[in-house]
Protein backbone atom coordinates (compact mmCIF):
# COMPACT_ATOMS: atom_id res chain seq x y z
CA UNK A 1 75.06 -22.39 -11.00
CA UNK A 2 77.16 -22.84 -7.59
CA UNK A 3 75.59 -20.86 -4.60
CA UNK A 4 77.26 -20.89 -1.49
CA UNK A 5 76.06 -20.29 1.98
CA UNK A 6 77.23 -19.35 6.01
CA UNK A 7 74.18 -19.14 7.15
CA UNK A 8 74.37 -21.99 9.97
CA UNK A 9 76.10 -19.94 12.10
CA UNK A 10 73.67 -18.15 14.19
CA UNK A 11 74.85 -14.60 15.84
CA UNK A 12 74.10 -13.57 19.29
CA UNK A 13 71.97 -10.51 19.38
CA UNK A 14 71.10 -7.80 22.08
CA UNK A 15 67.78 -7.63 22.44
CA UNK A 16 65.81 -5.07 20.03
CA UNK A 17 68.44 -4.99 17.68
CA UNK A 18 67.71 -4.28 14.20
CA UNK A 19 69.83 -6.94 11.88
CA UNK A 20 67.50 -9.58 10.50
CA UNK A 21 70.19 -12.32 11.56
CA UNK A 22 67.98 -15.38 10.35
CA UNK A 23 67.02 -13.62 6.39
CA UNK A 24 70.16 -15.99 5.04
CA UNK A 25 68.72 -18.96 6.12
CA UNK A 26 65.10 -18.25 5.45
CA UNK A 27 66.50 -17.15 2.02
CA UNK A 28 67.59 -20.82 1.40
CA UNK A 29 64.57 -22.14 2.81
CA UNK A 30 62.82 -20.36 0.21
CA UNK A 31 65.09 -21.07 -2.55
CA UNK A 32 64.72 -24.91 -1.99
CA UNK A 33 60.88 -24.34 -1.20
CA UNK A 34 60.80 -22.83 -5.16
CA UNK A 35 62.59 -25.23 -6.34
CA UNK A 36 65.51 -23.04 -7.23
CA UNK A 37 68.05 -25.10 -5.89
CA UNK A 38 68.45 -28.35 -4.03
CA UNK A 39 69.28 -28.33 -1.11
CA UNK A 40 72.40 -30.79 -1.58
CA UNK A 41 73.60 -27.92 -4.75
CA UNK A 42 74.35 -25.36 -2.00
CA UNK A 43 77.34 -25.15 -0.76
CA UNK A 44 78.64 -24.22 2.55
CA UNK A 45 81.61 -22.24 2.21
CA UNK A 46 84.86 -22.42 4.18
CA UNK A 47 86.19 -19.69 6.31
CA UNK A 48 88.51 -17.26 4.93
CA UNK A 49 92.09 -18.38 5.68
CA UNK A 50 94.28 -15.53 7.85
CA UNK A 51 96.50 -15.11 4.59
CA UNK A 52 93.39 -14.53 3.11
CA UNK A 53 92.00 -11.57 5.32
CA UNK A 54 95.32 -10.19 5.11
CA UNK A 55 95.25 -9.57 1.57
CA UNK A 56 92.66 -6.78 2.26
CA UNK A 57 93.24 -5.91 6.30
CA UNK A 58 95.73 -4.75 8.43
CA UNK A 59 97.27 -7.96 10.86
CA UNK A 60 96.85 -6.23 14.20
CA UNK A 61 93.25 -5.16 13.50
CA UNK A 62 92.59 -9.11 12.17
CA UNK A 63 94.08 -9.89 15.57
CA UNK A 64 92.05 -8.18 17.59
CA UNK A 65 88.97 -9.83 15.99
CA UNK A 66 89.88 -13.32 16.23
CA UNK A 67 90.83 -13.29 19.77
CA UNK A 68 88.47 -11.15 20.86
CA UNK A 69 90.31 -7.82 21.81
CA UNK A 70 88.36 -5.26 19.78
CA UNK A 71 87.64 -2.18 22.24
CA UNK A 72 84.30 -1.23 22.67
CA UNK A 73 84.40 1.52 20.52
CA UNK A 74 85.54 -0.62 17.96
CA UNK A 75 82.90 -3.34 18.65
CA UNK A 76 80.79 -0.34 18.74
CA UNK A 77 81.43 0.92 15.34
CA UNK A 78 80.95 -2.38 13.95
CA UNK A 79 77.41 -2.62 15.75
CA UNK A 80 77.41 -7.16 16.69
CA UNK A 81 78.75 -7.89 20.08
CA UNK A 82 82.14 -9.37 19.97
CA UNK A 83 81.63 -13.52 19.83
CA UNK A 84 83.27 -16.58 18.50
CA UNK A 85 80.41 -16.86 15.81
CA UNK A 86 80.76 -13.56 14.75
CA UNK A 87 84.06 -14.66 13.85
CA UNK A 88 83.24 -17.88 12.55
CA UNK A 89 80.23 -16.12 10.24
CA UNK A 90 82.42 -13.23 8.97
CA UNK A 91 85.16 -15.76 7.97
CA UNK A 92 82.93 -18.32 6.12
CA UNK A 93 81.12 -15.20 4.69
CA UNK A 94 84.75 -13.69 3.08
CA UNK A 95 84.96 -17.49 2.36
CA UNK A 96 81.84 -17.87 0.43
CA UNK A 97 82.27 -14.65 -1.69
CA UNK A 98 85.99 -15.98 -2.51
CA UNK A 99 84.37 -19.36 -3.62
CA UNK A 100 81.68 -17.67 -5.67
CA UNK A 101 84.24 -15.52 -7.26
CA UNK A 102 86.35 -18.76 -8.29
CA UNK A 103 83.07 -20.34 -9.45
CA UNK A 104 81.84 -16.77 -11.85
CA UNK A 105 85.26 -17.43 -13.31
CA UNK A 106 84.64 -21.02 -14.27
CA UNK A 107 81.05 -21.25 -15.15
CA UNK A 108 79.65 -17.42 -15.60
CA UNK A 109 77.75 -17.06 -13.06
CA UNK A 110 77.54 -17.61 -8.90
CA UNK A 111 76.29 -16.14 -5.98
CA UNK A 112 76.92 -15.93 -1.90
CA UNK A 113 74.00 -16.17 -0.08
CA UNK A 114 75.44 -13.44 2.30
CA UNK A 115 78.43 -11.03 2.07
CA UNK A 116 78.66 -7.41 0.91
CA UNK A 117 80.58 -6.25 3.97
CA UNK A 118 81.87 -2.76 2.49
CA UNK A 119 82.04 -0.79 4.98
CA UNK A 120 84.88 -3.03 6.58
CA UNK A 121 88.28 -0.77 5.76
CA UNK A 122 91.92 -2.35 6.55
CA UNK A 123 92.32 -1.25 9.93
CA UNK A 124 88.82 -0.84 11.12
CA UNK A 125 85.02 -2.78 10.38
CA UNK A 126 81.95 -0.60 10.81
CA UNK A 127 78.31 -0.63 9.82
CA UNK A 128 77.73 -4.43 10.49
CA UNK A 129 80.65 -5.26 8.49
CA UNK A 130 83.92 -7.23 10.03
CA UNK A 131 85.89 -8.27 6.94
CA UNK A 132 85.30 -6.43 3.44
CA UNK A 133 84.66 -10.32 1.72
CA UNK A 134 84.22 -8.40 -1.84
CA UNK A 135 87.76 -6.34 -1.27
CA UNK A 136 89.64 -9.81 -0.04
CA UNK A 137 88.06 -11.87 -2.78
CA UNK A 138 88.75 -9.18 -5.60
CA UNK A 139 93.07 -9.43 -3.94
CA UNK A 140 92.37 -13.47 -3.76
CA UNK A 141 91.48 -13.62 -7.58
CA UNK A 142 94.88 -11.53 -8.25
CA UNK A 143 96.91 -13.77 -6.01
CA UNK A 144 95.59 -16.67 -7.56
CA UNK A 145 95.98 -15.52 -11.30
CA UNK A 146 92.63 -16.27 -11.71
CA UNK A 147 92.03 -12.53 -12.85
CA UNK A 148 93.81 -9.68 -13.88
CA UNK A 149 91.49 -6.92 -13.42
CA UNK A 150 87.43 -7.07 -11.15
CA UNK A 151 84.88 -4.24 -11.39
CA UNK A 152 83.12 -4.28 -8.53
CA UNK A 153 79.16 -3.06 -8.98
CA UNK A 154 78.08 -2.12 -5.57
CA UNK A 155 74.11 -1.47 -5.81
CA UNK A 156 73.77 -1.52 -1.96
CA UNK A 157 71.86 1.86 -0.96
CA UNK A 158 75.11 2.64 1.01
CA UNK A 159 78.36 4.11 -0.20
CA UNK A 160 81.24 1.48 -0.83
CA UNK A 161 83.30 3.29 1.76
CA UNK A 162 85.58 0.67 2.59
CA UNK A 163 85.60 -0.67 -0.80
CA UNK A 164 86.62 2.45 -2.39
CA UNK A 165 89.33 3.57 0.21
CA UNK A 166 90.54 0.11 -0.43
CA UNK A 167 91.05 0.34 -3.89
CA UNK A 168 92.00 4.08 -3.99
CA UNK A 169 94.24 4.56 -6.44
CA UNK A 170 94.62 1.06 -7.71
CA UNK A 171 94.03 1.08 -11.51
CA UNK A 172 93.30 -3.16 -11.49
CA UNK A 173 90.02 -2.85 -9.39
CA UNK A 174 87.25 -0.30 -10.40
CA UNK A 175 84.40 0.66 -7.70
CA UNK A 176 81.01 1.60 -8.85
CA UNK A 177 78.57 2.34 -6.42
CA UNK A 178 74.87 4.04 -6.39
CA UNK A 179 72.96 4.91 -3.42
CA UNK A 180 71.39 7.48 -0.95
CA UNK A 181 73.38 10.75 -1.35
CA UNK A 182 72.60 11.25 2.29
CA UNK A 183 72.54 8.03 3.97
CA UNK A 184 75.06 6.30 5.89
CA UNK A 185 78.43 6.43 5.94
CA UNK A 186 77.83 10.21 6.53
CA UNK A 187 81.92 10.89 5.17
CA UNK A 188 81.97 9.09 1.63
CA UNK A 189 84.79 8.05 -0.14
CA UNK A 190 85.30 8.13 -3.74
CA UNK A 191 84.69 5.66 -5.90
CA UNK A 192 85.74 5.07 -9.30
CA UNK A 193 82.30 6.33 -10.32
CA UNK A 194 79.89 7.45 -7.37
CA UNK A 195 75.85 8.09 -8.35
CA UNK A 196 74.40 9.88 -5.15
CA UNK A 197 70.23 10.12 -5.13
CA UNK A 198 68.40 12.21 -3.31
CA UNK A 199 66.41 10.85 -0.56
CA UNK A 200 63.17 9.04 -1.52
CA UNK A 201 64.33 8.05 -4.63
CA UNK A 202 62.13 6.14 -6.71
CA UNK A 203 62.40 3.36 -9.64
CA UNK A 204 62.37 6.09 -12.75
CA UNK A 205 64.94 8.25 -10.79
CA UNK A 206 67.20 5.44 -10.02
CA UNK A 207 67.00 3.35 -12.91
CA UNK A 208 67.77 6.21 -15.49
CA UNK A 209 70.65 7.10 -13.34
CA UNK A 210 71.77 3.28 -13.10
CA UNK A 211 71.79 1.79 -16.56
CA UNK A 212 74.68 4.38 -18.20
CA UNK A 213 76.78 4.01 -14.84
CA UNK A 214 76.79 0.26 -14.69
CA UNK A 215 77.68 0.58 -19.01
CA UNK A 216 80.61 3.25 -18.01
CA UNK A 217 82.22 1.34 -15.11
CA UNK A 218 81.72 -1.94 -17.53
CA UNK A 219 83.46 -0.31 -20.60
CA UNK A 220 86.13 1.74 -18.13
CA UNK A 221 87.20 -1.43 -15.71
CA UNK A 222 88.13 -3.61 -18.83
CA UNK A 223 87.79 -6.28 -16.38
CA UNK A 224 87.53 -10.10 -16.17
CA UNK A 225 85.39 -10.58 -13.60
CA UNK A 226 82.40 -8.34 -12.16
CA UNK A 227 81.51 -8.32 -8.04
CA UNK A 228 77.35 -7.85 -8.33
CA UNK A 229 76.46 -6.03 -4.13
CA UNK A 230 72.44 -6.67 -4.87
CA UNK A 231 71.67 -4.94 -1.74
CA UNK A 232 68.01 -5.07 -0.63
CA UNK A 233 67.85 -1.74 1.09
CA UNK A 234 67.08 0.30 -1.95
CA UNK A 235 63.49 -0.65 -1.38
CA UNK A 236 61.25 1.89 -0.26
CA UNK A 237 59.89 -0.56 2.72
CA UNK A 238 63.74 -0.21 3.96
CA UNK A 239 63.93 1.07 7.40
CA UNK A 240 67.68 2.28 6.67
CA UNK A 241 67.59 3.03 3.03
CA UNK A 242 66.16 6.25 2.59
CA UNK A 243 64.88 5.21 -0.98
CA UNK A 244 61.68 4.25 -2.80
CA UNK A 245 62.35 1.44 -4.89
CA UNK A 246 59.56 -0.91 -5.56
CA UNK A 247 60.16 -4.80 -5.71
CA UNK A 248 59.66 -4.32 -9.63
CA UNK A 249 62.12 -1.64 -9.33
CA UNK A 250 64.86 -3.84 -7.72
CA UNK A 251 64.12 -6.62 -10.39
CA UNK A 252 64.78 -4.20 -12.65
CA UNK A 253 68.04 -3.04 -11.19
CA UNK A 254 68.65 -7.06 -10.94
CA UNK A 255 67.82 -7.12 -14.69
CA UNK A 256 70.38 -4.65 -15.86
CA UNK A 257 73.23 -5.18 -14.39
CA UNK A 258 73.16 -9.03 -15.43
CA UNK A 259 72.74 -8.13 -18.75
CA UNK A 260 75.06 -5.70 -18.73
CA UNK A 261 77.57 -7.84 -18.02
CA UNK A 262 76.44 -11.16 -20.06
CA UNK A 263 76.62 -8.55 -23.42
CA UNK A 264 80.56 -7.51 -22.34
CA UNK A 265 81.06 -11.52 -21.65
CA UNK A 266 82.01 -10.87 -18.09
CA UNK A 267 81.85 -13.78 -15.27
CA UNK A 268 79.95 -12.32 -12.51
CA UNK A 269 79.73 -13.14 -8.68
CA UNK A 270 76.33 -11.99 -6.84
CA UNK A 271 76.90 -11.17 -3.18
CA UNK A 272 73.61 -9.54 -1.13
CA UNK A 273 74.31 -7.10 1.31
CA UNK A 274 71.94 -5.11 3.16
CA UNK A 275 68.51 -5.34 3.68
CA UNK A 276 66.34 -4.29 6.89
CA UNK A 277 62.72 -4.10 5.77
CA UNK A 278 60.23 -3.88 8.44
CA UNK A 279 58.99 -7.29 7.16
CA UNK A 280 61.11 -9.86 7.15
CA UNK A 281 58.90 -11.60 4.35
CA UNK A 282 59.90 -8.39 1.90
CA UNK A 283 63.82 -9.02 2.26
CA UNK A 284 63.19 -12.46 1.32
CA UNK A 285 60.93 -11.50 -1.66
CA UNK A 286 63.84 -9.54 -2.93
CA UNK A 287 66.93 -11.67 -2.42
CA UNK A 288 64.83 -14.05 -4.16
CA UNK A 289 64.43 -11.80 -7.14
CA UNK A 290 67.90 -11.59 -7.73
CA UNK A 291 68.64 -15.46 -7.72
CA UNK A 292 65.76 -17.08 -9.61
CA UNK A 293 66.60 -14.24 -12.32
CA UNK A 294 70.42 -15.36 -11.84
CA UNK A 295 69.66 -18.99 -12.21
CA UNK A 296 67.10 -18.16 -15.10
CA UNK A 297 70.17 -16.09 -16.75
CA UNK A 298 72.24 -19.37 -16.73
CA UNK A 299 69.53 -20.54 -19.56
CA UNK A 300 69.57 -17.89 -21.47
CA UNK A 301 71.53 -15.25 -23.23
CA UNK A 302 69.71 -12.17 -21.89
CA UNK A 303 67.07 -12.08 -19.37
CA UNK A 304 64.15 -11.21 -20.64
């Protein structure tokens, strides 16, 4: 199983800010520590190409990133000071989830240690999201004739926003996504299928509500390749997610959808997004989760 990485670019942060910016590469740390990987098996991905990002953004707005002339109300909305790494990290992140789409497609199964950036739209990024990696990857797999139609399963505790105004109206790409009814992004967009929970959610509620929307959007996309967002923030330690998962909850939820999509035969990418536990140690635990039971998949039919 290829897994692919950004992680050695380090972002400048203001001072109290709230984004875990080292989780990736304690994350691989950890994987190499449990002897999930090697560390010469991960991969460091290369940055998205500007024909790339265009596939999914608008060329003015990519403009105004790369050279540094976002406003700042724009930089703002985003929420990461303007820098050359930022830059750097947002293009090897689209990079790595366009790599790990190209590897799902090949082998069955990949991941990006990073990505998930969907609240990035064409013209605009917001929420701690530049470039919408899952939206350019999904466009790079069309380009490429690599695949006809993606389903994207977004299982981030925020709305798909960018995602799913994206893809509005585009029959080749369906967007699933669960999360907190009344969490950030305040104004949702729809989705191909949206499942909204109410605030303090826990593992019963969520999983009931999960398992028959990840079979719909399955049997509905008729896709050849599935985008896995195996967000962190559902968990109920999750200073921004508003729900009450337990770790066993989320391995649950990790569970599922991988099965779901080894019984329909689908290739499937695994990108992480969000995660902003008060501990550190907990996002770890749970990005964990989701690639020992992705590498353990690789063995087996079903996980167990």
């Amino acid at each position: 199983m290829r897994i692919f990485y950004s992680d050695p670019i380090a972002l400048p942060l203001p001072e109290g800010h709230r984004f875990p910016a080292d989780k990736y590469t304690l994350l691989r740390q950890n994987m190499i520590q449990a002897g999930l990987t090697l560390s010469n098996e991960l991969i460091l991905s290369k940055p998205a190409s500007v024909d790339q990002l265009l596939l999914a953004h608008h060329p003015d707005y990519i403009e105004k990133v790369l050279n540094g002339k976002l406003t700042e109300k724009e930089t703002r909305r985003i929420g990461f000071p303007w820098s050359l790494q930022l830059v750097e990290r947002s293009r090897r992140s689209v990079g790595g989830t366009i790599a790990a789409c190209r590897a799902a497609l090949e082998d069955g199964l990949s991941a990006n240690l990073g990505g998930g950036t969907h609240h990035a739209y064409p013209d605009h990024g917001e929420g701690y999201c530049v470039f919408n990696d899952v939206a350019i990857a999904a466009r790079a797999m069309q380009a490429e004739s690599s695949a006809r139609r993606i389903v994207i399963l977004d299982c981030d505790v925020h709305q798909g926003n960018g995602t799913a105004a994206i893809f509005a109206g585009d029959s080749t790409v369906f967007t699933f996504s669960i999360h907190g009814e009344k969490n950030f992004p305040f104004h949702k967009e729809q989705s191909d299928i949206d499942i909204a929970l109410p605030d303090g959610s826990g593992d019963e509620i969520y999983l009931e509500a999960l398992h028959p929307g990840i079979q719909s959007a399955i049997d509905l996309a008729y896709a050849d390749l599935a985008v896995y967002i195996a967000g962190a923030d559902p968990f109920a330690g999750d200073r921004l997610g508003r729900l009450a998962l337990t770790k066993a909850g989320l391995d649950e939820r990790d569970r599922q959808v991988l099965n779901a999509c080894q019984r329909a035969g689908l290739p499937v990418a695994i990108v992480l997004g969000g995660g902003y536990a008060r501990k550190i140690e907990d996002i770890i635990d749970i990005h964990l989760q989701t690639i020992r039971l992705a590498v353990e998949s690789t063995h087996h039919d079903h996980i167990q």
